[in-house]
N, C-alpha and C. Protein backbone atom coordinates (compact mmCIF):
# COMPACT_ATOMS: atom_id res chain seq x y z
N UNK A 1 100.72 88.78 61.81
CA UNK A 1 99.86 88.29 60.73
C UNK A 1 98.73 87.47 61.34
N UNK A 2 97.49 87.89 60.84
CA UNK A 2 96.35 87.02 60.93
C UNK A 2 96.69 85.45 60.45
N UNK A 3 95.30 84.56 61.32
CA UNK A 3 95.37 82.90 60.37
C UNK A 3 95.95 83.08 59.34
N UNK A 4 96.72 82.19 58.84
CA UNK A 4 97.37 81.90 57.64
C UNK A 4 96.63 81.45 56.65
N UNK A 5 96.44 79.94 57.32
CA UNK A 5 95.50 78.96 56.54
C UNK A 5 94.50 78.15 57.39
N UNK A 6 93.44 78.22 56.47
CA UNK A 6 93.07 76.72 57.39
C UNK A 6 92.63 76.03 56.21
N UNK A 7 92.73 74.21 56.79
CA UNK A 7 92.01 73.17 56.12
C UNK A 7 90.98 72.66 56.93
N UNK A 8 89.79 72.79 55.99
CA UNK A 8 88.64 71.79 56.17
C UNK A 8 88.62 70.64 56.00
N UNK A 9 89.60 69.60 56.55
CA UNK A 9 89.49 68.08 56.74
C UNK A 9 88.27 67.61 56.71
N UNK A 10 86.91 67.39 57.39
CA UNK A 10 85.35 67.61 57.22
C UNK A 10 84.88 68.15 57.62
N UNK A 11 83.83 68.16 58.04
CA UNK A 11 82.52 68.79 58.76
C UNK A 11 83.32 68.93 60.87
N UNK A 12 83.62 67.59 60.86
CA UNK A 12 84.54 67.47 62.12
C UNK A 12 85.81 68.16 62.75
N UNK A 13 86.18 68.11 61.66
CA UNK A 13 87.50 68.66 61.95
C UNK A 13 88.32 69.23 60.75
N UNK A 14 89.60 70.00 61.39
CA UNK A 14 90.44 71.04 60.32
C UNK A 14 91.51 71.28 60.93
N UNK A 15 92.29 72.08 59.96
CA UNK A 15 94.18 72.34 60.78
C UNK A 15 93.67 74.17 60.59
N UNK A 16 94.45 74.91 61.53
CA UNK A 16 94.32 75.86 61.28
C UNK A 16 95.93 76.54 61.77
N UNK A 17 97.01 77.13 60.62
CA UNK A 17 98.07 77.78 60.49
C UNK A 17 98.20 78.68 60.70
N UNK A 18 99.52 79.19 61.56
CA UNK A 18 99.55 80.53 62.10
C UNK A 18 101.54 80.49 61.69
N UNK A 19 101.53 81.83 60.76
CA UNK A 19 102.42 82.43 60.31
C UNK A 19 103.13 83.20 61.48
N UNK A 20 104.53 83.12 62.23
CA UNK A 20 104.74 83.92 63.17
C UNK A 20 105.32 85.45 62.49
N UNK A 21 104.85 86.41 62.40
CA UNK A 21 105.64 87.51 62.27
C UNK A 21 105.70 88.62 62.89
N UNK A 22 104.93 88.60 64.01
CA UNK A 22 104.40 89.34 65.08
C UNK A 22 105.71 89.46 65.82
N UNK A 23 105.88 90.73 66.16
CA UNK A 23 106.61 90.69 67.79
C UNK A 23 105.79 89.83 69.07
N UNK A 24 106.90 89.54 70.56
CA UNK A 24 105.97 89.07 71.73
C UNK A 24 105.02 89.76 71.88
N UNK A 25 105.35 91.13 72.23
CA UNK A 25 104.09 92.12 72.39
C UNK A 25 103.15 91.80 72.25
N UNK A 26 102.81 91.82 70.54
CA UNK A 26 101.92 92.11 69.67
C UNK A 26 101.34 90.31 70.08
N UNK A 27 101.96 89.43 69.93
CA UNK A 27 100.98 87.96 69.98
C UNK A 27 100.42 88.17 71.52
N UNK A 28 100.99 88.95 71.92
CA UNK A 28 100.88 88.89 74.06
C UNK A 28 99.50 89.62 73.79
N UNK A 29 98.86 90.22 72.81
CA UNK A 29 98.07 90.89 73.23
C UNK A 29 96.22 90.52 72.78
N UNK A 30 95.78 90.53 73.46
CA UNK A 30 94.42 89.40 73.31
C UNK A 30 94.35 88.49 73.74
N UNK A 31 95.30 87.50 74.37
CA UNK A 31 95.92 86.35 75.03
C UNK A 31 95.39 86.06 76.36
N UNK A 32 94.97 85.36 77.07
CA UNK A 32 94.93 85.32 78.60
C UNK A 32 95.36 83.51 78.64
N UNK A 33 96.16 84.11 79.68
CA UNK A 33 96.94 82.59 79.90
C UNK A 33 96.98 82.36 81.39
N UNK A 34 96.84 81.11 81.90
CA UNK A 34 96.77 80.76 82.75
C UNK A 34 98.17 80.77 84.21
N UNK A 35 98.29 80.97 85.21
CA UNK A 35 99.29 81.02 85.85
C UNK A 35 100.14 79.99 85.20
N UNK A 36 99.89 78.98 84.91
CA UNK A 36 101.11 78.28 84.84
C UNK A 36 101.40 77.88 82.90
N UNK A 37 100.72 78.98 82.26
CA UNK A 37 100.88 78.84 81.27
C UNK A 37 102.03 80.37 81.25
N UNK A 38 101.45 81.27 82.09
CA UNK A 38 102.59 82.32 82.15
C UNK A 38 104.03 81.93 82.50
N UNK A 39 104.03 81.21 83.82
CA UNK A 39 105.25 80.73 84.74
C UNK A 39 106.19 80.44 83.22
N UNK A 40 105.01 79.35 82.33
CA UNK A 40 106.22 78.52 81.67
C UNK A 40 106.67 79.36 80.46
N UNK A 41 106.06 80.43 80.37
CA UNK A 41 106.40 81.57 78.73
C UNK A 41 107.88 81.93 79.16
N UNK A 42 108.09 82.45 80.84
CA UNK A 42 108.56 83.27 81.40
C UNK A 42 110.39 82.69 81.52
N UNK A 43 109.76 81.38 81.59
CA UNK A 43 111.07 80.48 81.50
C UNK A 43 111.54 80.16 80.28
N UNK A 44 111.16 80.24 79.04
CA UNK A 44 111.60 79.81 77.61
C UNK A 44 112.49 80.70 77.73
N UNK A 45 114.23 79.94 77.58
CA UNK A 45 114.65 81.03 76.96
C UNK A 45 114.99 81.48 75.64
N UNK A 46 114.31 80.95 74.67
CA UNK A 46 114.19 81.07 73.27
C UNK A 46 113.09 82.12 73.00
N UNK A 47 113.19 83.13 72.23
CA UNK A 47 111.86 83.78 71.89
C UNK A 47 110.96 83.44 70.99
N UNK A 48 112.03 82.61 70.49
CA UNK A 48 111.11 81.93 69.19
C UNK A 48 110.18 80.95 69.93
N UNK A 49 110.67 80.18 70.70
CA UNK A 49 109.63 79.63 71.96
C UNK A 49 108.80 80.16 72.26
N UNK A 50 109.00 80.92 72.64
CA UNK A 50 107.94 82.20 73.15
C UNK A 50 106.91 82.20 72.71
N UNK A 51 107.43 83.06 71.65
CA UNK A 51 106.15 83.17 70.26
C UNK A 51 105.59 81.80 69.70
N UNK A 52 106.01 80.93 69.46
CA UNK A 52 105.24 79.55 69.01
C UNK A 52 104.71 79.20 70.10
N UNK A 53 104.65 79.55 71.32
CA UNK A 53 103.70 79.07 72.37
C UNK A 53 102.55 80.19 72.43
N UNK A 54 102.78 81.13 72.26
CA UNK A 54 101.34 82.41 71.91
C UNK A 54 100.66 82.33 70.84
N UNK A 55 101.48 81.79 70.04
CA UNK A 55 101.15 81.94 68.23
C UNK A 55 99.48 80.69 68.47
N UNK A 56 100.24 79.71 68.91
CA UNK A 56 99.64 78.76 69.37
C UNK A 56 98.06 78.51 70.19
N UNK A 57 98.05 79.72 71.16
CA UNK A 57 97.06 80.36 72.04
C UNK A 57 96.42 80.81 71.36
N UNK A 58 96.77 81.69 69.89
CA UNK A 58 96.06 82.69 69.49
C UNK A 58 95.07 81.56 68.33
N UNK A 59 95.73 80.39 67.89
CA UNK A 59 94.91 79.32 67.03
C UNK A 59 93.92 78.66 67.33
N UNK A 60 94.13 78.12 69.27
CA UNK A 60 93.13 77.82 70.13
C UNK A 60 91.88 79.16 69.96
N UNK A 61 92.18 80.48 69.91
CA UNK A 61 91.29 81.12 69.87
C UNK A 61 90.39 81.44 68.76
N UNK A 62 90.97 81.06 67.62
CA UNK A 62 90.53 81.02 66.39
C UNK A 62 89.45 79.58 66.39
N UNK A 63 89.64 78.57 67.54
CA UNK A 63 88.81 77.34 67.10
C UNK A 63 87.73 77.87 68.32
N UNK A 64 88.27 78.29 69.05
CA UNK A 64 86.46 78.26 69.97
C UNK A 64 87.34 78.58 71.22
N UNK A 65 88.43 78.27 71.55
CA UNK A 65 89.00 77.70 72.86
C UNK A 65 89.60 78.88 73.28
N UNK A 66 90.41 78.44 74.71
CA UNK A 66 91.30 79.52 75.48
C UNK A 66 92.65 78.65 76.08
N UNK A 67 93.16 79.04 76.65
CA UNK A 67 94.29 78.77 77.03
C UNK A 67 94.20 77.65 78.25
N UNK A 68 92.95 78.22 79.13
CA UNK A 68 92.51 77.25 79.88
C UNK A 68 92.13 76.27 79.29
N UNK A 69 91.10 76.18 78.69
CA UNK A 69 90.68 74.83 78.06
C UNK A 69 91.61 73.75 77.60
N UNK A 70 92.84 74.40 77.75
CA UNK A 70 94.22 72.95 77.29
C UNK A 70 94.72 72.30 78.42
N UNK A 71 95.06 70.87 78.13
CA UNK A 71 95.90 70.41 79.34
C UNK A 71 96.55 69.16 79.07
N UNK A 72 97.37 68.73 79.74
CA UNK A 72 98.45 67.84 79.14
C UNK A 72 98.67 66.83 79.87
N UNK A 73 98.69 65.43 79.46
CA UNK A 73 98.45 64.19 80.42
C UNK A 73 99.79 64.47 81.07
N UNK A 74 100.39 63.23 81.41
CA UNK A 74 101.76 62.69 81.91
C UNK A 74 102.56 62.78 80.70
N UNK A 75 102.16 61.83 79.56
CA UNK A 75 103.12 61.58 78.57
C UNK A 75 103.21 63.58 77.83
N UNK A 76 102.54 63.93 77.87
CA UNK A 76 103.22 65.61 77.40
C UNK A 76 102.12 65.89 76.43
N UNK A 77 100.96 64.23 75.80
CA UNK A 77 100.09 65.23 74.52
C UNK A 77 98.90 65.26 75.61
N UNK A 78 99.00 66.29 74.38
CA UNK A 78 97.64 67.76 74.54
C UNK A 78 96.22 67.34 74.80
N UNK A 79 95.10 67.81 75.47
CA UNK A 79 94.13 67.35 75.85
C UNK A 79 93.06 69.01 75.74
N UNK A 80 92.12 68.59 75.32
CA UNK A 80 90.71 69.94 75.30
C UNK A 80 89.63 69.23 76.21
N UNK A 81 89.41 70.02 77.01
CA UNK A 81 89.01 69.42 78.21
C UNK A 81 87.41 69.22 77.61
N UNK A 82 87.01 69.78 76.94
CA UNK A 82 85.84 68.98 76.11
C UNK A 82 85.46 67.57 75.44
N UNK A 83 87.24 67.28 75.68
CA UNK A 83 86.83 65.88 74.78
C UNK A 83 87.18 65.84 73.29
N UNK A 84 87.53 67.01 72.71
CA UNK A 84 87.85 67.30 71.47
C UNK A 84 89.35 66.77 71.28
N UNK A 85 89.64 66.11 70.08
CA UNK A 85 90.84 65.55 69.91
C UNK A 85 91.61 66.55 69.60
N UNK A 86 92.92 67.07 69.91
CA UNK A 86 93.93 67.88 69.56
C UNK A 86 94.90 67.73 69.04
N UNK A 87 95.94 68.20 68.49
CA UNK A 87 97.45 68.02 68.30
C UNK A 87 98.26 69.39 67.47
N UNK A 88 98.80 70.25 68.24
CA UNK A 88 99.73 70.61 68.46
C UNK A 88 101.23 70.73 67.56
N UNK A 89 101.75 71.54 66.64
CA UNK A 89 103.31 71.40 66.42
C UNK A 89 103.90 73.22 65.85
N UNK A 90 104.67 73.50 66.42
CA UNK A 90 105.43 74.76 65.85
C UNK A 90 106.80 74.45 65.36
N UNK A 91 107.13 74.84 64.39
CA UNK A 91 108.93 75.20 63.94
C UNK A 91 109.38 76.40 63.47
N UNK A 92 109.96 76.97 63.99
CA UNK A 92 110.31 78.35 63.69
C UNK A 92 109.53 79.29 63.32
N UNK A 93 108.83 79.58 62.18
CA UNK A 93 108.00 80.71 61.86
C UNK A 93 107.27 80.10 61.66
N UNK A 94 106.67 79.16 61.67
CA UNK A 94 105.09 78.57 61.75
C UNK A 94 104.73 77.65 62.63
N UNK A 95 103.17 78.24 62.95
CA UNK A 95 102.71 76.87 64.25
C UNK A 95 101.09 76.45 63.88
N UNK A 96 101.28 75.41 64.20
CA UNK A 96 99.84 74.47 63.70
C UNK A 96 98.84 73.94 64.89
N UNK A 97 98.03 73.53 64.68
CA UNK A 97 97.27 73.01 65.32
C UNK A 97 95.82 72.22 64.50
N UNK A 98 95.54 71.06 64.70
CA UNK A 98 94.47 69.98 63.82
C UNK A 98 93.64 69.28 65.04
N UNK A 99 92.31 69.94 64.65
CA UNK A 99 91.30 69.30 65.88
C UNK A 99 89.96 68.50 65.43
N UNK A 100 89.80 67.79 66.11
CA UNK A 100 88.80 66.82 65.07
C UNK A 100 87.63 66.77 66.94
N UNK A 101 86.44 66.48 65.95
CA UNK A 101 85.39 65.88 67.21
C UNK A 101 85.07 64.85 67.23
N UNK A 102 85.73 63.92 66.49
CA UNK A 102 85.70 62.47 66.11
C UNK A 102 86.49 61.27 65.78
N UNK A 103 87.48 62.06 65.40
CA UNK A 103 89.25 61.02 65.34
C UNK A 103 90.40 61.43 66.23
N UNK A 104 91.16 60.77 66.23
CA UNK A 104 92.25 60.45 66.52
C UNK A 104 93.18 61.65 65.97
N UNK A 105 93.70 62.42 66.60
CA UNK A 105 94.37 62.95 65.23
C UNK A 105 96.53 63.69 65.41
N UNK A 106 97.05 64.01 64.96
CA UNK A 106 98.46 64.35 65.03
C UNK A 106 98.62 64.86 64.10
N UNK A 107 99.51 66.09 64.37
CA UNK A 107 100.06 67.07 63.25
C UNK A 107 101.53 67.47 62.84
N UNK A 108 102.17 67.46 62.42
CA UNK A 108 103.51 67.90 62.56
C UNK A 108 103.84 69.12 60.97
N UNK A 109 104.67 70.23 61.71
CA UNK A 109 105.15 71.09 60.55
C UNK A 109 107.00 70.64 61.02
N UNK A 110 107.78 70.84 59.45
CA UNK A 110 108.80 70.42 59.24
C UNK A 110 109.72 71.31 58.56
N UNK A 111 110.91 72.34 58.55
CA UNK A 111 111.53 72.80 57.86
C UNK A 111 112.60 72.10 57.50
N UNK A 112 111.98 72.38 55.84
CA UNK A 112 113.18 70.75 54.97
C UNK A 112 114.47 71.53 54.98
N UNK A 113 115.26 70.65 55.23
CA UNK A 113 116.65 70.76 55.83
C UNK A 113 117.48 69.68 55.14
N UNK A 114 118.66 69.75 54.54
CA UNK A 114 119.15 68.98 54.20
C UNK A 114 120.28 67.69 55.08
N UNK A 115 119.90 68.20 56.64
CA UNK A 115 120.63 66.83 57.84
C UNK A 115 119.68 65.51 57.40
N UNK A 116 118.23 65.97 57.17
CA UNK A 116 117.27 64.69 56.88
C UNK A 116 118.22 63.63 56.73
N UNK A 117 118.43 64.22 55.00
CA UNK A 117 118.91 62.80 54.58
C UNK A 117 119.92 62.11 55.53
N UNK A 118 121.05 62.82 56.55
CA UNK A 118 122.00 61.87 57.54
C UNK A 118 121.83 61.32 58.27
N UNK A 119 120.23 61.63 58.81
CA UNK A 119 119.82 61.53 60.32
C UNK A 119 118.57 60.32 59.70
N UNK A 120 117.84 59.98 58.35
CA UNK A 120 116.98 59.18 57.59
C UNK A 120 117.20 57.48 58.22
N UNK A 121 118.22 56.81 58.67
CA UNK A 121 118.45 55.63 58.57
C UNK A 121 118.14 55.64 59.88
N UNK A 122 117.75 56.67 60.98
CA UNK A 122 117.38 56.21 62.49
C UNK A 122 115.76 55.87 61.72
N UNK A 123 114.87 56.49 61.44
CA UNK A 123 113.82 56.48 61.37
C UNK A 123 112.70 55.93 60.38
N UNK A 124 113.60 55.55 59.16
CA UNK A 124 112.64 54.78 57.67
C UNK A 124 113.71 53.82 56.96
N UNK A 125 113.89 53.30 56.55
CA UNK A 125 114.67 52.02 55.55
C UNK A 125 115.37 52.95 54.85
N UNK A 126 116.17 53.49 54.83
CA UNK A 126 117.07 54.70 53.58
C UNK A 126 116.92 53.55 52.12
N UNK A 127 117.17 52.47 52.08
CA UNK A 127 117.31 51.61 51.04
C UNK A 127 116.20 52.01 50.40
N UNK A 128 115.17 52.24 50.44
CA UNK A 128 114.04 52.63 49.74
C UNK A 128 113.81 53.69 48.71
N UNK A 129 114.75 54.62 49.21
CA UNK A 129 114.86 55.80 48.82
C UNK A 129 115.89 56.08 47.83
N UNK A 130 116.84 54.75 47.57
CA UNK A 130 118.13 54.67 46.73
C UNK A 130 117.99 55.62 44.59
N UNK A 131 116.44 55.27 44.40
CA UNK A 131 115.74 55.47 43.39
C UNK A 131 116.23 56.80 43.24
N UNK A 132 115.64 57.65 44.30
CA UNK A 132 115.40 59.44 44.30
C UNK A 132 117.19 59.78 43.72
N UNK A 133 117.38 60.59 42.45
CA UNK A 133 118.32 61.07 42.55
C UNK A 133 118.75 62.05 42.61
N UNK A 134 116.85 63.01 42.79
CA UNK A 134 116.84 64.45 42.87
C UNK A 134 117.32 64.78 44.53
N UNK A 135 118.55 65.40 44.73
CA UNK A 135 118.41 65.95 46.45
C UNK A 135 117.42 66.62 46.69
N UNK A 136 116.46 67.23 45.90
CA UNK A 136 115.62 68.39 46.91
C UNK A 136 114.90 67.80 47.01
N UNK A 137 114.12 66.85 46.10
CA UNK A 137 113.26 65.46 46.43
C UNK A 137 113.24 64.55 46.98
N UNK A 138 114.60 64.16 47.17
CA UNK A 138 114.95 62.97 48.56
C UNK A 138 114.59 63.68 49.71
N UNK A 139 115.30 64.90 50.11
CA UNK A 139 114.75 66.21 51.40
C UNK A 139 113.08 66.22 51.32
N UNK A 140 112.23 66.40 50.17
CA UNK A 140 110.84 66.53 50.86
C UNK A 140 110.47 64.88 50.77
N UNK A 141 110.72 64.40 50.24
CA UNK A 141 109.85 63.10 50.65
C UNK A 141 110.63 62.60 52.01
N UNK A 142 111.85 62.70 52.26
CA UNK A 142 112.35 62.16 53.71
C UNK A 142 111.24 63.16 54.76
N UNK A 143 111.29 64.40 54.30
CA UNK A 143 110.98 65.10 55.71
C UNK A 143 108.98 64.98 55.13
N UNK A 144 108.74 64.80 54.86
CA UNK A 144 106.99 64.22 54.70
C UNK A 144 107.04 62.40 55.40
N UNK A 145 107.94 61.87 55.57
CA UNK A 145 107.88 61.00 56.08
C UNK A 145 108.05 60.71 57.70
N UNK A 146 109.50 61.49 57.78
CA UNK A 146 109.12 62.04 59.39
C UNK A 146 107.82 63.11 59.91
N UNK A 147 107.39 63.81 59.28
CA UNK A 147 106.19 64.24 59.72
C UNK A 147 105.16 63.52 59.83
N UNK A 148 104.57 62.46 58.71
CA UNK A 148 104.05 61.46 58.81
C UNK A 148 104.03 60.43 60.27
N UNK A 149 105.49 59.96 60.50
CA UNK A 149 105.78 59.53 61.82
C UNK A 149 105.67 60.09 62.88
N UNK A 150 106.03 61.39 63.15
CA UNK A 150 105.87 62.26 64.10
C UNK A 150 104.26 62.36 64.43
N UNK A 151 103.85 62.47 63.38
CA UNK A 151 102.18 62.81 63.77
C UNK A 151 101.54 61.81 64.46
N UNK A 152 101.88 60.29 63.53
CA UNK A 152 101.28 58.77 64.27
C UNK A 152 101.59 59.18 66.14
N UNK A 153 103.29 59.23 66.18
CA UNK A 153 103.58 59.15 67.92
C UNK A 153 102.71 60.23 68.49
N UNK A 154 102.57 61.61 67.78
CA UNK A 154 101.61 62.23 68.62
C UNK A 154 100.14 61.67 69.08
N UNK A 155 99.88 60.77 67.80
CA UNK A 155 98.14 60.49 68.12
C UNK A 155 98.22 59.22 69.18
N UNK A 156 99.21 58.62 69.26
CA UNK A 156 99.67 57.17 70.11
C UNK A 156 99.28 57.81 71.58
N UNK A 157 100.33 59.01 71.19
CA UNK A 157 100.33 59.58 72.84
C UNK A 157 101.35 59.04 74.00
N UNK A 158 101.95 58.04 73.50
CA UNK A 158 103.02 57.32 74.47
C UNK A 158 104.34 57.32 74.32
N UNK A 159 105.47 57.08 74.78
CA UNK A 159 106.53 57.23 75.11
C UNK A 159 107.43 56.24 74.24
N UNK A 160 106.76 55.06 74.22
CA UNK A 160 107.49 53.71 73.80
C UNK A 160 107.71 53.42 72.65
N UNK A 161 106.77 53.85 71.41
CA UNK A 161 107.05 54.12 69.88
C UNK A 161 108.51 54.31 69.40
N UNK A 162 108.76 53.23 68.38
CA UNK A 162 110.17 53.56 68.06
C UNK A 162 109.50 54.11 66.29
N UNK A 163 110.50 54.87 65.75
CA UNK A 163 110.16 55.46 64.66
C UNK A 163 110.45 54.13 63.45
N UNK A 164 111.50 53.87 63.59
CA UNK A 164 111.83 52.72 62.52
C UNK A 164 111.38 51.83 62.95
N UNK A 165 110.60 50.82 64.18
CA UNK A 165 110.28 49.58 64.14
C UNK A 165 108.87 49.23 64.27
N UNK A 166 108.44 50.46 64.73
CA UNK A 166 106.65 50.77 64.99
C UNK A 166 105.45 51.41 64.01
N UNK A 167 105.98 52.20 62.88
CA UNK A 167 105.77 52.99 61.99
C UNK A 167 105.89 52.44 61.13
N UNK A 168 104.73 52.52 59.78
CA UNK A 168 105.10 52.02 58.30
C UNK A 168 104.34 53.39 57.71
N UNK A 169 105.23 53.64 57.21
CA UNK A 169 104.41 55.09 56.06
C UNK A 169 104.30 54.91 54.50
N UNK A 170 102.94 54.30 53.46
CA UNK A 170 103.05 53.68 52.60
C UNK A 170 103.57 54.42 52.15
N UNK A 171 104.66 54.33 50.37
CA UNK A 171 105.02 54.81 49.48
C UNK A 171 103.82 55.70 48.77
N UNK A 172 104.27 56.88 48.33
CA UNK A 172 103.24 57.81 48.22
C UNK A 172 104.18 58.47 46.69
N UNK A 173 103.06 59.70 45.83
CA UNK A 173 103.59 60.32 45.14
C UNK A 173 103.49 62.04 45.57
N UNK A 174 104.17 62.47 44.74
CA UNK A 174 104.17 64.05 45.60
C UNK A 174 102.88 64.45 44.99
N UNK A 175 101.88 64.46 44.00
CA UNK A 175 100.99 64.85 43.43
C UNK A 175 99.76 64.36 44.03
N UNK A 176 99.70 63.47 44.90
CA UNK A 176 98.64 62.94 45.63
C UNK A 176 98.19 63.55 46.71
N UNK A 177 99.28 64.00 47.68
CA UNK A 177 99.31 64.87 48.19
C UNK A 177 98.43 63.87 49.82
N UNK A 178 98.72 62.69 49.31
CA UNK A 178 98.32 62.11 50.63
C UNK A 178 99.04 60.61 50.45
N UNK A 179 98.71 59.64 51.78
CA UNK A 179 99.03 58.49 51.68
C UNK A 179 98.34 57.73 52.99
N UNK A 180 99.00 56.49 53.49
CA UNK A 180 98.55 56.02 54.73
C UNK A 180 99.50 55.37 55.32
N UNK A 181 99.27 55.70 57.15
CA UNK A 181 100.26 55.33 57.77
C UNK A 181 100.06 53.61 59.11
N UNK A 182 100.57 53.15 58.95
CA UNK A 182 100.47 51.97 60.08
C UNK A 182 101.12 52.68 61.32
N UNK A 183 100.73 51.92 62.82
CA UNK A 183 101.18 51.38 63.84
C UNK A 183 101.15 50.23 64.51
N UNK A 184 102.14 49.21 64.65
CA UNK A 184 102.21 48.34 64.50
C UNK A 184 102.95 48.25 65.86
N UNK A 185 102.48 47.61 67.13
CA UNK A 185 102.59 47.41 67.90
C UNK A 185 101.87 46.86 69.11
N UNK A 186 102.58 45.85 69.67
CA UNK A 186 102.34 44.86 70.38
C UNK A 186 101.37 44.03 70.24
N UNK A 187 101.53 43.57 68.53
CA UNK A 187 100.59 42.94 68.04
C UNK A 187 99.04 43.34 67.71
N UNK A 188 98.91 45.23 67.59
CA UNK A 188 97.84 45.45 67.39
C UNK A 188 98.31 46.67 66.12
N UNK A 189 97.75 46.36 65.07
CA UNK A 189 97.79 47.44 63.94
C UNK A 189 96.91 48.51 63.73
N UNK A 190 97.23 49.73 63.73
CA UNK A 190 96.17 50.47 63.39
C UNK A 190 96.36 51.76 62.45
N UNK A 191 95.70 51.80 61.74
CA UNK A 191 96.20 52.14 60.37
C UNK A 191 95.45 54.15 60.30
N UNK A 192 96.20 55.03 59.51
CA UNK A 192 95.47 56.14 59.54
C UNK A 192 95.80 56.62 58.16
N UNK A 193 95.13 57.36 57.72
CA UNK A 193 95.13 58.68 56.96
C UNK A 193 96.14 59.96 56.75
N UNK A 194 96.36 59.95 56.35
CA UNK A 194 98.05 60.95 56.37
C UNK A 194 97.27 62.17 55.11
N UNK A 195 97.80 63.30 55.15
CA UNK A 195 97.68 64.82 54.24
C UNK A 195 98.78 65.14 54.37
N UNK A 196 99.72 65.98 53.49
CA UNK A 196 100.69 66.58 53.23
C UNK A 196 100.93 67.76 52.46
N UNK A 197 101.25 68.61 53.13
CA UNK A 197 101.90 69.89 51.76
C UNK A 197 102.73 70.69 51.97
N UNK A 198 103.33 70.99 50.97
CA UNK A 198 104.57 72.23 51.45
C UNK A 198 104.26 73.52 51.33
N UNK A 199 104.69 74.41 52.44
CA UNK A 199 104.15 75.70 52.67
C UNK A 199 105.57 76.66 52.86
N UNK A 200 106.16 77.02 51.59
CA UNK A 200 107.03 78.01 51.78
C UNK A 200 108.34 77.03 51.92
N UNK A 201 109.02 76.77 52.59
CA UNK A 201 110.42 75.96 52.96
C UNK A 201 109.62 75.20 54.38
N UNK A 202 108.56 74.81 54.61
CA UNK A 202 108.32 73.95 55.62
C UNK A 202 107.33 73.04 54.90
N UNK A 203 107.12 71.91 54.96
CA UNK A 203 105.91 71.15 55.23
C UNK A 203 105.38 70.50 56.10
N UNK A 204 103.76 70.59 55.92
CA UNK A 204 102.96 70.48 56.95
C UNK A 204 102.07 68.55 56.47
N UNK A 205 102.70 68.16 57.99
CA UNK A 205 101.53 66.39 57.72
C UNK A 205 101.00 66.26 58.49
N UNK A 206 99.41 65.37 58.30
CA UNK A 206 98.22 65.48 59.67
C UNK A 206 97.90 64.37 58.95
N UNK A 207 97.65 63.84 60.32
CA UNK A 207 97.49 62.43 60.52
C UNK A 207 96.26 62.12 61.53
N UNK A 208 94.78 61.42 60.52
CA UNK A 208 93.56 61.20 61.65
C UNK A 208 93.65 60.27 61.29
């Protein structure tokens, strides 16, 4: 399948979605990847890996870019050797990517899953959430919140971020379809912009 979706965030920047339904083959083809972007295809042993790392190539190609043009500090996020801000996320049958020429930015896609709610008290106040008595609604607002978080640590870029003590993700409604997120660390706050939506059984949050 061709682009899925894209969003026009502004003039600057946008997310652009890639639906996996392709065989390897078929994503392998149009592709040029770098020796050590091959080495590392060659070693996934997941195919679904596989493919969310081509799927991925093929989105870079949809924005202007190539495979070369990517590269990755120490801490693991993503870099466009232009200077263009990046960020990066695949889960199973879908992979994303949100590039801006002017912010900061982090993306995360999420397939809502019902562990959220067990695994919720590492990462947000569960007490907050006592209200929700819908389960499928506790599941998307928990997992829009870890995406939310996930996206901040991507734009941080560092290692040291704890999810529950570094992160504030304001209370939001599902019809808004946005909210705002803090980072709050080592005495310096810095606050962003959060988007959200659900696409099929996954949702997608980007964070400039």
């Amino acid at each position: 399948m061709p682009l899925y979706k894209t969003i026009n965030i502004n003039k600057h920047s946008k997310v652009l979605i890639w639906k996996i339904e392709e065989s390897f083959d078929t994503l392998s083809e149009g592709i040029e990847l770098s020796p050590q972007s091959a080495d590392r295809v060659s070693q996934m042993k997941s195919e679904i890996h596989q493919k969310g790392f081509l799927s991925i190539r093929h989105l870079l190609k949809e924005a202007g870019y190539s495979d070369s043009d990517l590269f990755y500090d120490e801490y693991g996020k993503p870099h466009l050797k232009d200077g263009t801000q990046i960020s990066i996320t695949h889960s199973f049958i879908f992979s994303a990517l949100i590039i801006s020429k002017e912010n900061k930015v982090g993306i995360d896609i999420e397939k809502r899953r019902d562990k959220i709610v067990k695994i919720a008290h590492k990462f947000t106040p569960i007490e907050e959430y006592k209200s929700i008595a819908n389960h499928d609604a506790l599941v998307s607002k928990l997992t829009i919140v870890w995406g939310a978080k996930e996206s901040l640590y991507k734009i941080y870029g560092k290692k040291k971020l704890l999810f529950l003590n570094h992160m504030y993700i304001e209370d939001f409604s599902f019809d808004t379809s946005s909210t705002t997120g803090k980072i709050l660390y080592e005495g310096v706050t810095s606050e962003y912009d959060i988007h959200f939506q659900e696409i099929e059984d996954f949702t997608c949050v980007y964070a400039f």
